[in-house]
Protein backbone atom coordinates (compact mmCIF):
# COMPACT_ATOMS: atom_id res chain seq x y z
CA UNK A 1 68.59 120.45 42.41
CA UNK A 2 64.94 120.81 43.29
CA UNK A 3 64.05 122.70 40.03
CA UNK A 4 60.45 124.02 41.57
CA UNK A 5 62.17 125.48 44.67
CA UNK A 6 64.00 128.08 41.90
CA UNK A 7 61.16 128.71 40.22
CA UNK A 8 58.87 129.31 43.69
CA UNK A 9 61.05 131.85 44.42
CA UNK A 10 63.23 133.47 41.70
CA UNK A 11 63.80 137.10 43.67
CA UNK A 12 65.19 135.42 46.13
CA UNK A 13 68.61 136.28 47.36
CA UNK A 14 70.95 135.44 50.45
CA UNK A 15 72.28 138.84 52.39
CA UNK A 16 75.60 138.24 54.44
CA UNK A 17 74.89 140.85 57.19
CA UNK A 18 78.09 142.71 58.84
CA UNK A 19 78.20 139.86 61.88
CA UNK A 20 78.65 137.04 58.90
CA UNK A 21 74.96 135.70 59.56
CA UNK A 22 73.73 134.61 55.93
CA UNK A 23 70.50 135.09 55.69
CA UNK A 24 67.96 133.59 52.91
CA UNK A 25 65.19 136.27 51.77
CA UNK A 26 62.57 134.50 49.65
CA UNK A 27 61.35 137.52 48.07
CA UNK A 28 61.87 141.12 47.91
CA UNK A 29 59.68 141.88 51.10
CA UNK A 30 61.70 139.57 52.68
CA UNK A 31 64.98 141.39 51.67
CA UNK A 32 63.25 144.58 52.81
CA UNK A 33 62.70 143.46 56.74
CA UNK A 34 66.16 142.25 56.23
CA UNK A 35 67.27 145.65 55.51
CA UNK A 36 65.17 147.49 57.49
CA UNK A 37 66.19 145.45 60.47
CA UNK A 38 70.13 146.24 60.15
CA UNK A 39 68.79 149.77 60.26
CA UNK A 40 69.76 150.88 56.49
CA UNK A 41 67.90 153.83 54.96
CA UNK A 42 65.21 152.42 52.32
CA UNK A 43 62.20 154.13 51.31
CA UNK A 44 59.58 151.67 52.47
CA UNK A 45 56.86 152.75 50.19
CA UNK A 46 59.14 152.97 47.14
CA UNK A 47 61.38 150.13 47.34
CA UNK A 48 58.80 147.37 49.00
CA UNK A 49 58.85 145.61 45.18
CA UNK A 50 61.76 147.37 43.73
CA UNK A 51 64.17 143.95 43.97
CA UNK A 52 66.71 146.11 41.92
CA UNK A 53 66.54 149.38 44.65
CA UNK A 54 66.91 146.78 47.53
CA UNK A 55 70.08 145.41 46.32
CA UNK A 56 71.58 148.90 45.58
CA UNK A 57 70.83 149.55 48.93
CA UNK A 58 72.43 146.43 50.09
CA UNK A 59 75.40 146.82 48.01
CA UNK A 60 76.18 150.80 49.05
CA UNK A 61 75.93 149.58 52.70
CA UNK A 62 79.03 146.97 52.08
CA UNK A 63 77.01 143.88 52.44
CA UNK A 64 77.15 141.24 49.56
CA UNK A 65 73.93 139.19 48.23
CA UNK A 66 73.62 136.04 46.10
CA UNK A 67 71.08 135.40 44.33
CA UNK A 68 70.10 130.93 43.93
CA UNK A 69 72.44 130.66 40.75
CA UNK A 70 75.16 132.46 41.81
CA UNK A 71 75.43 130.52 45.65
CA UNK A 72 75.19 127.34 43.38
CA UNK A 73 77.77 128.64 41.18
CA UNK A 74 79.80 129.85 44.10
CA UNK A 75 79.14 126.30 46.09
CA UNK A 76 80.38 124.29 42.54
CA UNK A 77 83.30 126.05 41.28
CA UNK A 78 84.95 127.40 45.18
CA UNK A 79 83.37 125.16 47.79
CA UNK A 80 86.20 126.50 49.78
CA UNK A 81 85.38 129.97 49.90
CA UNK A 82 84.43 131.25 53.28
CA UNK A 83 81.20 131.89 52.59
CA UNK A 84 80.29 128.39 51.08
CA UNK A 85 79.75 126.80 54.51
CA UNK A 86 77.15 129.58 55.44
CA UNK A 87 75.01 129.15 51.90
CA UNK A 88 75.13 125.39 51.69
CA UNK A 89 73.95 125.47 55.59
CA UNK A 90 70.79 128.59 54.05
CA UNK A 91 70.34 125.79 50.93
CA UNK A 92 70.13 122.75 53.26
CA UNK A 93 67.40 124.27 55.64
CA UNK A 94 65.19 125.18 52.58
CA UNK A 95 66.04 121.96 50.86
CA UNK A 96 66.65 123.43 47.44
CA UNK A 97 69.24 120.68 46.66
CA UNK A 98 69.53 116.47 46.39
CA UNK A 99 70.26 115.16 49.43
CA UNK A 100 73.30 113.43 47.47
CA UNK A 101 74.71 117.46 46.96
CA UNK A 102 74.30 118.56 50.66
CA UNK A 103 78.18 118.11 51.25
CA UNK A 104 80.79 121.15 51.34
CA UNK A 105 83.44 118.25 49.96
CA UNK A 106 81.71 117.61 47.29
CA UNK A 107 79.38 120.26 46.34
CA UNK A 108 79.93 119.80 42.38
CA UNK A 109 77.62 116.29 42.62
């Protein structure tokens, strides 16, 4: 696992929106267009660096988010969960792991 990558961006968290797109926020401004997009209510102003408010937000609205250790954790332990496809496909475009890891197979290398 590219070790940097984690640290670059340790707010960052994947948001499964309600059409199953996963999406990959890099930071909490991201997760805020993210949100704002789908059209849920968030105080701009307010929440803009409030990671924690953004996720409640998320969360009351039914969606689920991941932050990097948990999608590793999820891609390790359950590479067959639904969602593992659509993480490992977000962790592959921003190269976070070993090229040796980027298989759904065998995700625990």
């Amino acid at each position: 696992m590219n070790s940097q990558a984690l640290e670059h961006w340790p707010d960052a968290r994947f948001l499964l929106t309600p059409d199953d797109t996963v999406l990959f926020c890099c930071h909490s401004h991201a997760l805020l267009g993210a949100l704002t997009k789908l059209k849920l209510p968030v105080d701009i102003p307010n929440h803009a660096d409030d990671l924690d408010a953004l996720e409640n937000t998320a969360t009351a609205a039914g969606l689920q988010l991941w932050n990097i250790d948990e999608a590793l954790t999820l891609l390790t332990t359950t590479p067959e969960h639904p969602m593992a496809a659509r993480l490992l496909d977000q962790l592959r475009h921003f190269y976070f792991l070993e090229p040796r890891f980027i298989t759904a197979g065998d995700a625990s290398n």
